[in-house]
PDB file of N, CA and C in Angstrom:
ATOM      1  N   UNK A   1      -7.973 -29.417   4.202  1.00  0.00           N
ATOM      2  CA  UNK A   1      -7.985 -28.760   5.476  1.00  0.00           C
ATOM      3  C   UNK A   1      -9.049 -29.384   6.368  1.00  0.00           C
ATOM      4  N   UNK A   2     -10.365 -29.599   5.929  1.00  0.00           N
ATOM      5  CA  UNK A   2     -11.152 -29.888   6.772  1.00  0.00           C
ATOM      6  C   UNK A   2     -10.863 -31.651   7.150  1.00  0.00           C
ATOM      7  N   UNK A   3     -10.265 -32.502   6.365  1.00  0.00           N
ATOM      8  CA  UNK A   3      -9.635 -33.765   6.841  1.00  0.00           C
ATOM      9  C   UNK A   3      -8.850 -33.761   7.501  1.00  0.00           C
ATOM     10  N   UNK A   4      -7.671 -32.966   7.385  1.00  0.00           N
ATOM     11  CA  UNK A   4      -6.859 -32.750   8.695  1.00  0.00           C
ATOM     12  C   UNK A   4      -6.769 -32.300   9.327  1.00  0.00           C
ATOM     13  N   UNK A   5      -7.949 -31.158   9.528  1.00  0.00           N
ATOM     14  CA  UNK A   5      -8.382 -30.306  10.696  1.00  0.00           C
ATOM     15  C   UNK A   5      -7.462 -29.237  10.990  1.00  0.00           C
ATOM     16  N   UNK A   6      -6.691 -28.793  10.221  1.00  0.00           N
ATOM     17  CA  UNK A   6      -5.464 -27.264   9.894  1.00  0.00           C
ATOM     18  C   UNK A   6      -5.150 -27.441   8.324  1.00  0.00           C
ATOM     19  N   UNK A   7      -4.776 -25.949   8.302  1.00  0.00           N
ATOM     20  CA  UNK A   7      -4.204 -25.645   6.763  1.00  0.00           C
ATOM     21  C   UNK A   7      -2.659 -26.486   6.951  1.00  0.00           C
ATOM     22  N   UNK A   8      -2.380 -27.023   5.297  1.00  0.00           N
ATOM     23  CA  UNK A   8      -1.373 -27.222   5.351  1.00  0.00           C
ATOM     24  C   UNK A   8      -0.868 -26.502   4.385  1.00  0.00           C
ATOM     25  N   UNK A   9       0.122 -25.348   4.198  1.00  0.00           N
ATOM     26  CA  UNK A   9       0.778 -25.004   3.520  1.00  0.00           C
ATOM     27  C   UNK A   9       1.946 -25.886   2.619  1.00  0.00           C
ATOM     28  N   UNK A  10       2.479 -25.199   1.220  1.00  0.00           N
ATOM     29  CA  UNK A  10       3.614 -26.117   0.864  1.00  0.00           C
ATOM     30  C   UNK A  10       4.445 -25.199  -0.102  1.00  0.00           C
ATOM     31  N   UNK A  11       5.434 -25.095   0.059  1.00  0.00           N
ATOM     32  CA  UNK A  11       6.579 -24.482  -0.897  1.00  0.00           C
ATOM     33  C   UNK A  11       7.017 -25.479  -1.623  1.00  0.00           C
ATOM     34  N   UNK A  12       7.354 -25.398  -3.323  1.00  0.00           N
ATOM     35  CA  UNK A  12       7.818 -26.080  -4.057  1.00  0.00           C
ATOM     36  C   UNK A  12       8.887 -25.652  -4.730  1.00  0.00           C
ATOM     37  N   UNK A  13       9.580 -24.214  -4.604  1.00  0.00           N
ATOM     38  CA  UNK A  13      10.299 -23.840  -4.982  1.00  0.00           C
ATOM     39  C   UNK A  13      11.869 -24.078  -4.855  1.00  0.00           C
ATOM     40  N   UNK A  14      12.758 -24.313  -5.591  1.00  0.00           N
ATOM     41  CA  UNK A  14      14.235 -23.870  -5.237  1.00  0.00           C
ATOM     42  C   UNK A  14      14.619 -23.574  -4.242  1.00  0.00           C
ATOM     43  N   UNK A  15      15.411 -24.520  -2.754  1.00  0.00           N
ATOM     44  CA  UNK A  15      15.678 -23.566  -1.724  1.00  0.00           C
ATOM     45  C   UNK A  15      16.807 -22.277  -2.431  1.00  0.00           C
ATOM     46  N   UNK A  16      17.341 -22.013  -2.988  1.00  0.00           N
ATOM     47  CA  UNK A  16      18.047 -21.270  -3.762  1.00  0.00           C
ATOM     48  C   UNK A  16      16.794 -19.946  -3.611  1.00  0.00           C
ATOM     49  N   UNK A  17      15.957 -20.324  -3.814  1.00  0.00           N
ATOM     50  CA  UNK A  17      15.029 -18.867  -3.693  1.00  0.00           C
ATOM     51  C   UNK A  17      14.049 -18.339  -2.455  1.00  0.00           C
ATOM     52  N   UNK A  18      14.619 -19.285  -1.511  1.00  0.00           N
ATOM     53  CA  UNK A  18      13.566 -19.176   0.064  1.00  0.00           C
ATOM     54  C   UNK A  18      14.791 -18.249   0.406  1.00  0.00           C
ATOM     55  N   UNK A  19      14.589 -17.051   0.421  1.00  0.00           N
ATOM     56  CA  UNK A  19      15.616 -16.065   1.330  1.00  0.00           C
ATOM     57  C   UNK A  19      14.890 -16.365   2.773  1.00  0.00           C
ATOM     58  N   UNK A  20      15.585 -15.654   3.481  1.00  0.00           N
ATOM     59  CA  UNK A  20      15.804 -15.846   4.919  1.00  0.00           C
ATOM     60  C   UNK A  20      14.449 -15.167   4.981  1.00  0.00           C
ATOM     61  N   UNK A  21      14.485 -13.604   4.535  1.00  0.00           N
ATOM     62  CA  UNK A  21      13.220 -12.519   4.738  1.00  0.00           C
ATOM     63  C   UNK A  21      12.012 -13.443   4.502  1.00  0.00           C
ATOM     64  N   UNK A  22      11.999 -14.760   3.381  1.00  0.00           N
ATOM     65  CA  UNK A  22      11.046 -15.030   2.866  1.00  0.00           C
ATOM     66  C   UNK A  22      10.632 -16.557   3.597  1.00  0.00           C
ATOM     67  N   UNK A  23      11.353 -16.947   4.709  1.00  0.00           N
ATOM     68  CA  UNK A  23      11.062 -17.553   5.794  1.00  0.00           C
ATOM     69  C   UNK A  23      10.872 -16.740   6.571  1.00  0.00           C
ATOM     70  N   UNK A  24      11.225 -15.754   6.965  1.00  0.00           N
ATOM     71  CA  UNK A  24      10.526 -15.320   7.983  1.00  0.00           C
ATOM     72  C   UNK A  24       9.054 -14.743   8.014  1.00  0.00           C
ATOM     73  N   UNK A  25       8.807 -14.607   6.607  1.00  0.00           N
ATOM     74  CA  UNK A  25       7.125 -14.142   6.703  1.00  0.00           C
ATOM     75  C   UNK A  25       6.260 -15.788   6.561  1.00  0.00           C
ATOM     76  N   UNK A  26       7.130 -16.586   6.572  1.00  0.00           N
ATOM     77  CA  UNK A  26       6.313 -17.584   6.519  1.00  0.00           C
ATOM     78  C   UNK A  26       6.351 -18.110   8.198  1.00  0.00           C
ATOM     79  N   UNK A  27       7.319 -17.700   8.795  1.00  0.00           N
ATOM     80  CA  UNK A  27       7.207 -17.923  10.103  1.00  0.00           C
ATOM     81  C   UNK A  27       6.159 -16.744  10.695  1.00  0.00           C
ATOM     82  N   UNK A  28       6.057 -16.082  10.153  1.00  0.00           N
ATOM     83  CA  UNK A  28       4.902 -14.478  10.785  1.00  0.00           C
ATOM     84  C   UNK A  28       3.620 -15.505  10.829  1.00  0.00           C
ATOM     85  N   UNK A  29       3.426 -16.977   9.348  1.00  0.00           N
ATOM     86  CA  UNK A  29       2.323 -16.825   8.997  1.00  0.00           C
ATOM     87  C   UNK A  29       2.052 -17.806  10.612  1.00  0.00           C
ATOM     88  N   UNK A  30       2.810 -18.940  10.134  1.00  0.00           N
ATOM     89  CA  UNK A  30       3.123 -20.131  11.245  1.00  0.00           C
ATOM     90  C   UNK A  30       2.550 -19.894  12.563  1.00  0.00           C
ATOM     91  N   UNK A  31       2.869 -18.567  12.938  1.00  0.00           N
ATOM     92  CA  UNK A  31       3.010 -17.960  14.634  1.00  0.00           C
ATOM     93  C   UNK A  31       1.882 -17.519  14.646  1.00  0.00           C
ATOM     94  N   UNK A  32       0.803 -16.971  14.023  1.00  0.00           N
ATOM     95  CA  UNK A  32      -0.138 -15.931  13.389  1.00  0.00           C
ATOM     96  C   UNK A  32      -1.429 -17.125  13.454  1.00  0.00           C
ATOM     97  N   UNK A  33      -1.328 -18.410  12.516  1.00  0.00           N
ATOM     98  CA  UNK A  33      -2.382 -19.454  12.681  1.00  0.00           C
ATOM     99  C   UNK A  33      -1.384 -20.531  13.214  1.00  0.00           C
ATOM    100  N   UNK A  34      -1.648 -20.912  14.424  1.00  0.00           N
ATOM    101  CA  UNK A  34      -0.917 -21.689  15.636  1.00  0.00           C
ATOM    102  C   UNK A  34      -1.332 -23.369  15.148  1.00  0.00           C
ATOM    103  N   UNK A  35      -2.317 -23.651  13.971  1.00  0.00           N
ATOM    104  CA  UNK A  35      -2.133 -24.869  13.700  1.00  0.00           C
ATOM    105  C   UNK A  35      -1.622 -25.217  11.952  1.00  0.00           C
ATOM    106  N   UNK A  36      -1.626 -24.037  11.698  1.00  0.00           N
ATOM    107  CA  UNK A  36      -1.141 -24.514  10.230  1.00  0.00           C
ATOM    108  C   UNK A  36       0.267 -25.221  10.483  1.00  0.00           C
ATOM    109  N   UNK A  37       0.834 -26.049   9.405  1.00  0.00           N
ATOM    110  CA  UNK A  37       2.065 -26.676   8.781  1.00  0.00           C
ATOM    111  C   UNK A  37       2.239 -26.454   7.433  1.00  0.00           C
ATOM    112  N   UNK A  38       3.600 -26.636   7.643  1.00  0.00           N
ATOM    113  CA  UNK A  38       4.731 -26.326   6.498  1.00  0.00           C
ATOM    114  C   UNK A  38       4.778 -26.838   5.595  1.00  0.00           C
ATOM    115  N   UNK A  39       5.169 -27.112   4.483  1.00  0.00           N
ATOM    116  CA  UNK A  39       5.980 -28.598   4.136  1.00  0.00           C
ATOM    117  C   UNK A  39       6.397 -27.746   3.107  1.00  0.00           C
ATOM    118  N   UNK A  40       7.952 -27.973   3.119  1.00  0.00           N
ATOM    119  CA  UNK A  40       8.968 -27.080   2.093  1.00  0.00           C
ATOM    120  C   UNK A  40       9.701 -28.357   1.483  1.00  0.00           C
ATOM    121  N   UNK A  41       9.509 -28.112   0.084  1.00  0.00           N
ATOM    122  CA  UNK A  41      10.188 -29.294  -0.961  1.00  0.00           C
ATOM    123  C   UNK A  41      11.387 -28.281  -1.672  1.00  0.00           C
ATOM    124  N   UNK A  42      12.143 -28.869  -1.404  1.00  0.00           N
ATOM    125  CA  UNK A  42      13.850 -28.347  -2.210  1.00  0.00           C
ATOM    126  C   UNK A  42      13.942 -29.160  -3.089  1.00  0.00           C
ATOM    127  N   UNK A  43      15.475 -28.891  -3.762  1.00  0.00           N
ATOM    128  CA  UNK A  43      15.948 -29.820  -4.944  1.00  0.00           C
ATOM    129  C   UNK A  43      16.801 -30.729  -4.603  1.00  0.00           C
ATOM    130  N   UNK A  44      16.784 -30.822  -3.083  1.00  0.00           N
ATOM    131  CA  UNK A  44      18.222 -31.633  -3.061  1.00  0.00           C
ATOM    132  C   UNK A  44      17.731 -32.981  -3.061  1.00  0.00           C
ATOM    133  N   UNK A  45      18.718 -34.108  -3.524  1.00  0.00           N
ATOM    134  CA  UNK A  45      18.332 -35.340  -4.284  1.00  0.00           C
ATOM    135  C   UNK A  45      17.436 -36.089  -2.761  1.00  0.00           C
ATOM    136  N   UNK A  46      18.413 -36.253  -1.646  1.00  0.00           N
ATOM    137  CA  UNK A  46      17.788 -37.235  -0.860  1.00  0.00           C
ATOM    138  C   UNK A  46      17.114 -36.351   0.242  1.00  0.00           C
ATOM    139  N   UNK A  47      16.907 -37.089   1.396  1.00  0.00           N
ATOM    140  CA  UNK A  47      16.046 -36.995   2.972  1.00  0.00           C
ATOM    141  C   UNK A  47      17.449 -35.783   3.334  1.00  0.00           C
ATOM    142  N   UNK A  48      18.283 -36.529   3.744  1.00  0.00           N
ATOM    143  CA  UNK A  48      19.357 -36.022   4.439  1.00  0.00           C
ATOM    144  C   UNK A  48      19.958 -35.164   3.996  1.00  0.00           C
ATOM    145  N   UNK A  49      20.438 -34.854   3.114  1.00  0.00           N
ATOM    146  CA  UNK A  49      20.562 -33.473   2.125  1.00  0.00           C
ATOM    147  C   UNK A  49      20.048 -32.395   2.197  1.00  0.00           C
ATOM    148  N   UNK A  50      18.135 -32.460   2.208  1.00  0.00           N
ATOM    149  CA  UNK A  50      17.283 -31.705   2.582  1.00  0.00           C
ATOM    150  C   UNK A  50      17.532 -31.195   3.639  1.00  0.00           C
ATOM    151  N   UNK A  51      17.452 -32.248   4.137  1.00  0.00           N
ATOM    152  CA  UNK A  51      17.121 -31.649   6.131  1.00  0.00           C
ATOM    153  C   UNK A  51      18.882 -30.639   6.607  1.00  0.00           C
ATOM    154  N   UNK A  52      19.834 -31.315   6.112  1.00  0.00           N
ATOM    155  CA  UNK A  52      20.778 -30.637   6.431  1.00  0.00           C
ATOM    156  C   UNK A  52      21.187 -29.186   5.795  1.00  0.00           C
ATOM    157  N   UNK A  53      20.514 -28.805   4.759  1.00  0.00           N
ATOM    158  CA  UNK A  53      20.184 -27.891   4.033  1.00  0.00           C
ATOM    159  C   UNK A  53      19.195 -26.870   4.940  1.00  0.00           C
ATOM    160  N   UNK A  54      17.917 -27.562   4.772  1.00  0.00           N
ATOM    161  CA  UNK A  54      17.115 -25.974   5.253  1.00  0.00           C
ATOM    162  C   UNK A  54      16.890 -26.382   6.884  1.00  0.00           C
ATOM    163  N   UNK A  55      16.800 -27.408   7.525  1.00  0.00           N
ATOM    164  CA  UNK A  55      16.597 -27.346   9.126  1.00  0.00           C
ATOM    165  C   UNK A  55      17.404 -26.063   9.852  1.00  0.00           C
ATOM    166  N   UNK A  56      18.908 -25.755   9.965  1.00  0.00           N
ATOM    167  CA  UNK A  56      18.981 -24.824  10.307  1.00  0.00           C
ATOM    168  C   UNK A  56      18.176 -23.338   9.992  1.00  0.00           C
ATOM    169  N   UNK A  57      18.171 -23.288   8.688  1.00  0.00           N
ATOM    170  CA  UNK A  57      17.244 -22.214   7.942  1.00  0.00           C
ATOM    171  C   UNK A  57      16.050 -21.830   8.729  1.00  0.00           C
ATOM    172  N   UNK A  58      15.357 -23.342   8.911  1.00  0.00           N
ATOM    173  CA  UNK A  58      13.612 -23.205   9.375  1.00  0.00           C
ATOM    174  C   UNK A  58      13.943 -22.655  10.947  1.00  0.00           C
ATOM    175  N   UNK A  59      14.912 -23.487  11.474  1.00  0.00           N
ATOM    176  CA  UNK A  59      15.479 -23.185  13.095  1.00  0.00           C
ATOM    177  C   UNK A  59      15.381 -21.699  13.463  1.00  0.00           C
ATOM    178  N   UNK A  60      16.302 -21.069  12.282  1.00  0.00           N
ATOM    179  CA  UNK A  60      16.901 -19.679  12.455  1.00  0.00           C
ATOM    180  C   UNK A  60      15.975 -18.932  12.145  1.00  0.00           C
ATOM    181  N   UNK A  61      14.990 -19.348  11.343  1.00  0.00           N
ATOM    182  CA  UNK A  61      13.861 -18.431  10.838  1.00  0.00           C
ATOM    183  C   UNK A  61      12.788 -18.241  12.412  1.00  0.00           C
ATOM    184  N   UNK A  62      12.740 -19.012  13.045  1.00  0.00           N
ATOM    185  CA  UNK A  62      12.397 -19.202  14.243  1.00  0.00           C
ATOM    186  C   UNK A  62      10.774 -19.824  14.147  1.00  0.00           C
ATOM    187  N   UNK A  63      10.454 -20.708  12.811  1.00  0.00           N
ATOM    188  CA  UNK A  63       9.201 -21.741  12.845  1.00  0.00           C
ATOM    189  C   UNK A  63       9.197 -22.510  13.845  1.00  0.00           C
ATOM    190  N   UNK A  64       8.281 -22.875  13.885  1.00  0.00           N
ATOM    191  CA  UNK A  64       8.169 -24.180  15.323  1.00  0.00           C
ATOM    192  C   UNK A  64       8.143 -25.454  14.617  1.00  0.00           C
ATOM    193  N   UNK A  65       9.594 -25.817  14.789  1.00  0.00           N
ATOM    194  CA  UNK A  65       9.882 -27.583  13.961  1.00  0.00           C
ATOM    195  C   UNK A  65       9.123 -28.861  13.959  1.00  0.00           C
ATOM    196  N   UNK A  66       8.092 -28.290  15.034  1.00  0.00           N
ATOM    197  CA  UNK A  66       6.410 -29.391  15.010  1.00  0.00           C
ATOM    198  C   UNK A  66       6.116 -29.444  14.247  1.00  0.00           C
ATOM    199  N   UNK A  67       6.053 -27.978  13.259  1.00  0.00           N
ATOM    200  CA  UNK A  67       5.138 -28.039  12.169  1.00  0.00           C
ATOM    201  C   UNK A  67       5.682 -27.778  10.454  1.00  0.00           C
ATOM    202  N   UNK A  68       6.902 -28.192  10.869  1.00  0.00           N
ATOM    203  CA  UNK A  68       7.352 -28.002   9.559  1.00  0.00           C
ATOM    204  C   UNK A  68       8.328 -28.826   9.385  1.00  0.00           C
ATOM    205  N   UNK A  69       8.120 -29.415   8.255  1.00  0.00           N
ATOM    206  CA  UNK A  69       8.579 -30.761   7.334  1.00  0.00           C
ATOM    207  C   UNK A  69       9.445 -30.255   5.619  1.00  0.00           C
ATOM    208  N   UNK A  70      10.541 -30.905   5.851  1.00  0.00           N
ATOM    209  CA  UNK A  70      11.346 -30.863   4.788  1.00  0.00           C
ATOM    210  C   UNK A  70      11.210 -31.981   3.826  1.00  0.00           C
ATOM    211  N   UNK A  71      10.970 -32.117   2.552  1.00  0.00           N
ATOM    212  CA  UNK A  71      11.480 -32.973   1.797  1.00  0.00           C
ATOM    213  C   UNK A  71      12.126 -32.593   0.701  1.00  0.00           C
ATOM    214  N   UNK A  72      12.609 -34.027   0.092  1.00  0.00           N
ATOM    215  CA  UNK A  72      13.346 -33.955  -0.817  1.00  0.00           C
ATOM    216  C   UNK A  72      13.139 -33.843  -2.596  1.00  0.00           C
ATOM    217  N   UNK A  73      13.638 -33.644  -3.765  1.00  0.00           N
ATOM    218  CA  UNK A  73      13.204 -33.603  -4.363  1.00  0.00           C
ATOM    219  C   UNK A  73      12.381 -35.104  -5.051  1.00  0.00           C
ATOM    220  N   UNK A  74      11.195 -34.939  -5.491  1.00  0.00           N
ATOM    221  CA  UNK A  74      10.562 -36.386  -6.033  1.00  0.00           C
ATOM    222  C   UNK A  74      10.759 -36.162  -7.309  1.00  0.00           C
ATOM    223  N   UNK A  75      10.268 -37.684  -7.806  1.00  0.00           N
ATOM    224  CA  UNK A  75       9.904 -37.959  -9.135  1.00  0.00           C
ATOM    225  C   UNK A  75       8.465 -37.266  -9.135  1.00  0.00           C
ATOM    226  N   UNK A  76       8.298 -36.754 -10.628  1.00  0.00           N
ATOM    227  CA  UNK A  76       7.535 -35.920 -10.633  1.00  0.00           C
ATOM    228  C   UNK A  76       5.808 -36.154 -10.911  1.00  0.00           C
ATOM    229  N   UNK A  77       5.635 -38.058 -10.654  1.00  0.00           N
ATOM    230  CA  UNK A  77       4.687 -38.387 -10.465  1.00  0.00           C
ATOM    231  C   UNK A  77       3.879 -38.369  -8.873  1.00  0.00           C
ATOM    232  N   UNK A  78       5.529 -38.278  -8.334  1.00  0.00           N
ATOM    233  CA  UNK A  78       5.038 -38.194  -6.571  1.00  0.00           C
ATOM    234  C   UNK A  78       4.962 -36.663  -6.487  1.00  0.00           C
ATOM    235  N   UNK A  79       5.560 -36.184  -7.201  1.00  0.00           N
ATOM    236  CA  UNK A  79       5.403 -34.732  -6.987  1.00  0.00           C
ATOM    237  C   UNK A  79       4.004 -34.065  -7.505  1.00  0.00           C
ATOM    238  N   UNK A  80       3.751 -34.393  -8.207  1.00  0.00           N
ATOM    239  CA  UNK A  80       2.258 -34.015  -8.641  1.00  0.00           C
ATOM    240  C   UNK A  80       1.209 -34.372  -7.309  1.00  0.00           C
ATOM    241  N   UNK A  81       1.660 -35.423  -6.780  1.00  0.00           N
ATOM    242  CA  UNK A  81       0.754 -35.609  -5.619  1.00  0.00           C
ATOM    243  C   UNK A  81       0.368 -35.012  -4.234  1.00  0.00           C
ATOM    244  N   UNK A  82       1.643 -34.251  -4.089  1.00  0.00           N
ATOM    245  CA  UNK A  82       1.500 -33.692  -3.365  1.00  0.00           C
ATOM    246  C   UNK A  82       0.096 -32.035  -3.100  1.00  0.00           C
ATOM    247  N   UNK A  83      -0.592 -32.269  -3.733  1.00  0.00           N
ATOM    248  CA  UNK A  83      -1.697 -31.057  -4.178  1.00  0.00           C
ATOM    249  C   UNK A  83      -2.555 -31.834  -3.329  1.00  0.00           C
ATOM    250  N   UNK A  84      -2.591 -33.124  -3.279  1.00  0.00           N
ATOM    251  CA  UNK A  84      -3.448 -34.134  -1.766  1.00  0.00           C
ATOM    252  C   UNK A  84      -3.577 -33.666  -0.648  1.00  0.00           C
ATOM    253  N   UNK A  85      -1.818 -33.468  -0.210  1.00  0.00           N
ATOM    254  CA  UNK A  85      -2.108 -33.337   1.397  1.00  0.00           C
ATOM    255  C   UNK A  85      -1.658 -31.819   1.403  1.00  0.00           C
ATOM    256  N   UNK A  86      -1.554 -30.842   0.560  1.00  0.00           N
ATOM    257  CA  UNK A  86      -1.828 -29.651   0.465  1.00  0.00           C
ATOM    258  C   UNK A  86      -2.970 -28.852   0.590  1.00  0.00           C
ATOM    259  N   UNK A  87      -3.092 -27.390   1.114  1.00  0.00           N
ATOM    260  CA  UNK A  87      -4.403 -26.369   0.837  1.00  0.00           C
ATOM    261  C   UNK A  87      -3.778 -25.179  -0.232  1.00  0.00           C
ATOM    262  N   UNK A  88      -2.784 -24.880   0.077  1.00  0.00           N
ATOM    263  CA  UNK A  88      -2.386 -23.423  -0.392  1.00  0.00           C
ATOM    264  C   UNK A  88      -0.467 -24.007  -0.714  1.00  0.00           C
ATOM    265  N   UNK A  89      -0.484 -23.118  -1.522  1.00  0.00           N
ATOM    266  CA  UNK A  89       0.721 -23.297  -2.206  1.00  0.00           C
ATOM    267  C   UNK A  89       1.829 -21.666  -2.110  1.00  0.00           C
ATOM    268  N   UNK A  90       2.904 -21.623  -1.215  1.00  0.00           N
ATOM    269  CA  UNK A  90       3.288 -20.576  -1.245  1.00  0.00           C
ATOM    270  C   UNK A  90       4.487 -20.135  -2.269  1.00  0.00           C
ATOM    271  N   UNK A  91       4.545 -19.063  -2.850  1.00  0.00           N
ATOM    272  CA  UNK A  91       5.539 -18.959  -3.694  1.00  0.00           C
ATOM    273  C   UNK A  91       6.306 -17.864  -3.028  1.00  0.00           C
ATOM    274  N   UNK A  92       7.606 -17.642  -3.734  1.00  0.00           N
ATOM    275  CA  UNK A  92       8.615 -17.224  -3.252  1.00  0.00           C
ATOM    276  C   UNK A  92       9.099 -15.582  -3.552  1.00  0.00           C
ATOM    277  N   UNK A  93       9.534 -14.682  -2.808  1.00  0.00           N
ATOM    278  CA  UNK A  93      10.162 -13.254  -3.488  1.00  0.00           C
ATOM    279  C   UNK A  93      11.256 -13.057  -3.109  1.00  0.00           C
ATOM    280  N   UNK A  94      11.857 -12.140  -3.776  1.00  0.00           N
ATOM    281  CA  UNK A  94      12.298 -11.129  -5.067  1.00  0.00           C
ATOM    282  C   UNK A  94      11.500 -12.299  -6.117  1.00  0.00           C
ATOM    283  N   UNK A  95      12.545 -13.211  -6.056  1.00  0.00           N
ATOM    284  CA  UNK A  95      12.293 -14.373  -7.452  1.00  0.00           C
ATOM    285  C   UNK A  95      11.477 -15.674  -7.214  1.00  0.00           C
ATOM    286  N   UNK A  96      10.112 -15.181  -7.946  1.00  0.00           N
ATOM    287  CA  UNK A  96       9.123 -16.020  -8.041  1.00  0.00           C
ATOM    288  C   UNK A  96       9.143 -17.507  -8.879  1.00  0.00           C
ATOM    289  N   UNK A  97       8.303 -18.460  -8.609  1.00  0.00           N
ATOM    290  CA  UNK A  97       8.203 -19.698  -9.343  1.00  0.00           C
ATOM    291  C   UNK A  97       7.824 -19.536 -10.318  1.00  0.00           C
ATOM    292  N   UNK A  98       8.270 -20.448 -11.459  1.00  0.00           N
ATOM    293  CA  UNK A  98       7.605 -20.520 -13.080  1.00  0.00           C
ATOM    294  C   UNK A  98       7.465 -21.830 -12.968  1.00  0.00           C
ATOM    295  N   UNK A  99       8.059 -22.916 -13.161  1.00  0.00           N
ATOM    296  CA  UNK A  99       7.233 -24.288 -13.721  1.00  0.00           C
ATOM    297  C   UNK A  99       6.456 -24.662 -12.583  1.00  0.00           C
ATOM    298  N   UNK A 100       7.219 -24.453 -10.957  1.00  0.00           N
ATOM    299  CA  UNK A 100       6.919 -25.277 -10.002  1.00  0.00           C
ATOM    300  C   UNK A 100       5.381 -24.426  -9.446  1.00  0.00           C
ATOM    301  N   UNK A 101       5.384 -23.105  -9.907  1.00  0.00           N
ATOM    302  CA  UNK A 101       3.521 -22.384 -10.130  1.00  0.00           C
ATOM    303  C   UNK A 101       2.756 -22.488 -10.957  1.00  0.00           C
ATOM    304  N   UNK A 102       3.236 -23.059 -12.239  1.00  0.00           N
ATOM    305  CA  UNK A 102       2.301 -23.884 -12.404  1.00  0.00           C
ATOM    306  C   UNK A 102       1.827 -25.249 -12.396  1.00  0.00           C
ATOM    307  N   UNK A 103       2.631 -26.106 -12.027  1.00  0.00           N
ATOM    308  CA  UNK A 103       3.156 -27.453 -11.387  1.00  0.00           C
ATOM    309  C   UNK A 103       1.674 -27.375 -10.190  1.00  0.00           C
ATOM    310  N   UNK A 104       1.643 -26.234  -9.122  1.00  0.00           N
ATOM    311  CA  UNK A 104       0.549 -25.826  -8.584  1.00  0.00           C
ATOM    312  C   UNK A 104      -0.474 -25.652  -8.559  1.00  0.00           C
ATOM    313  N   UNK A 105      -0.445 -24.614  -9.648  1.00  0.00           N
ATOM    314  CA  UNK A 105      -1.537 -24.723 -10.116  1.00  0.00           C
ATOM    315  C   UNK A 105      -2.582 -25.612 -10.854  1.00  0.00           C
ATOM    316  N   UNK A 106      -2.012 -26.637 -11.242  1.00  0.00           N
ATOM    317  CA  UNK A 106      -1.949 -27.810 -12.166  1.00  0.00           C
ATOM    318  C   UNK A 106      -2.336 -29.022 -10.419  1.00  0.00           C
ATOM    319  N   UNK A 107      -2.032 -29.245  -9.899  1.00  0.00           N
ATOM    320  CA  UNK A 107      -2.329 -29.485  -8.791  1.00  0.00           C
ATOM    321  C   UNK A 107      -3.781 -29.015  -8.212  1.00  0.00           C
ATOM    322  N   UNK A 108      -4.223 -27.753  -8.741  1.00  0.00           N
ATOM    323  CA  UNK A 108      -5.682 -27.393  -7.944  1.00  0.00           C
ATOM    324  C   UNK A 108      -5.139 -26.391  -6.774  1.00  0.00           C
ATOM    325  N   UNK A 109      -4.678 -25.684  -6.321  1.00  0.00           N
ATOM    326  CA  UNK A 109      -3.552 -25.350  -5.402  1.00  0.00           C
ATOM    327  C   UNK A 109      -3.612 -24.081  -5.477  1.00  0.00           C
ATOM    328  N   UNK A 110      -4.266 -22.907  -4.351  1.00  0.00           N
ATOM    329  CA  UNK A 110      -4.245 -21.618  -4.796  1.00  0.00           C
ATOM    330  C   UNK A 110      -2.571 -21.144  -4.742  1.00  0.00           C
ATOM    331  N   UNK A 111      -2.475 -20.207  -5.202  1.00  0.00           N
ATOM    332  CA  UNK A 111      -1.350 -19.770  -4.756  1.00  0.00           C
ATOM    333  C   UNK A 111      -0.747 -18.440  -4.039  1.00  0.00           C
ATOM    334  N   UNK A 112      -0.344 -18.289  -2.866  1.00  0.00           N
ATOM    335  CA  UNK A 112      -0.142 -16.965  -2.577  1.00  0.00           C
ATOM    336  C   UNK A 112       1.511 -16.283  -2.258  1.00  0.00           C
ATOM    337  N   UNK A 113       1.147 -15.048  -2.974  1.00  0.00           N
ATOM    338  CA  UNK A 113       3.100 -14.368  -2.797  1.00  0.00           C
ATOM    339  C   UNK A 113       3.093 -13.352  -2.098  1.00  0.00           C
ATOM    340  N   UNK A 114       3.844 -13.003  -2.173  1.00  0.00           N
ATOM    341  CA  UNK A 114       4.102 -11.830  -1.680  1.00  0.00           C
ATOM    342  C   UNK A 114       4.557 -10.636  -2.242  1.00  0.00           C
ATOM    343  N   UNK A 115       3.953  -9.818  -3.068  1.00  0.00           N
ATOM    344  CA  UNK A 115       3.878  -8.586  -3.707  1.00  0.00           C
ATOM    345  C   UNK A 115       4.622  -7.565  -3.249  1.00  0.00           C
ATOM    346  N   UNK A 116       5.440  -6.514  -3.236  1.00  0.00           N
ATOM    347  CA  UNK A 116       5.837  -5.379  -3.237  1.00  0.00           C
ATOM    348  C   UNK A 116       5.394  -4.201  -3.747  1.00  0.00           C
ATOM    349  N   UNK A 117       4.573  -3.285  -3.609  1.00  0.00           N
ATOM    350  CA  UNK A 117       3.774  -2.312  -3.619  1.00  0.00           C
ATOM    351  C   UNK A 117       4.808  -0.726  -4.203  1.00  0.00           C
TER     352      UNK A 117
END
């Protein structure tokens, strides 16, 4: 954070488990700190896959597409790397992460969810 001068958030989960509700509190967060960024990693194999996958999603969720970046799934040596240009690691509800939280955690990577009370 303090190298790039904003938080960067990152989802590693399954788009299969980013419900809509669960973009939209990530858009609450987005709108809430006006310089944080995104970066949401899915499973789908390539660039274009990704993007055609969740861009509408992020659109409809109503994030600001400045700040939020799709990729695709990596090899899991590039994927480990990503804990670099990360601060915080968000996980997902109803259905939470198991390998890819601790994949995170394993990374150095706090992690925050969203609980139901």
């Amino acid at each position: 954070m303090l190298r790039n001068g904003h938080p960067t958030l990152i989802s590693l989960n399954n788009s299969a488990k980013l419900t809509d509700e669960m973009l939209a509190v990530w858009a609450s967060i987005l709108h809430a700190r006006q310089d944080a960024h995104l970066i949401i990693m899915v499973k789908e194999q390539d660039a274009d896959a990704a993007q055609a996958h969740m861009q509408p999603r992020v659109q409809l969720a109503g994030m600001p597409l400045d700040r939020v970046s799709v990729l695709h799934q990596q090899p899991l040596e590039r994927f480990m790397e990503l804990g670099h240009i990360a601060d915080i690691a968000l996980d997902t509800s109803p259905i939470s992460g198991g390998t890819t939280t601790l994949h995170a955690l394993w990374m150095g990577l706090p992690i925050v969810d969203r609980n139901r009370a």
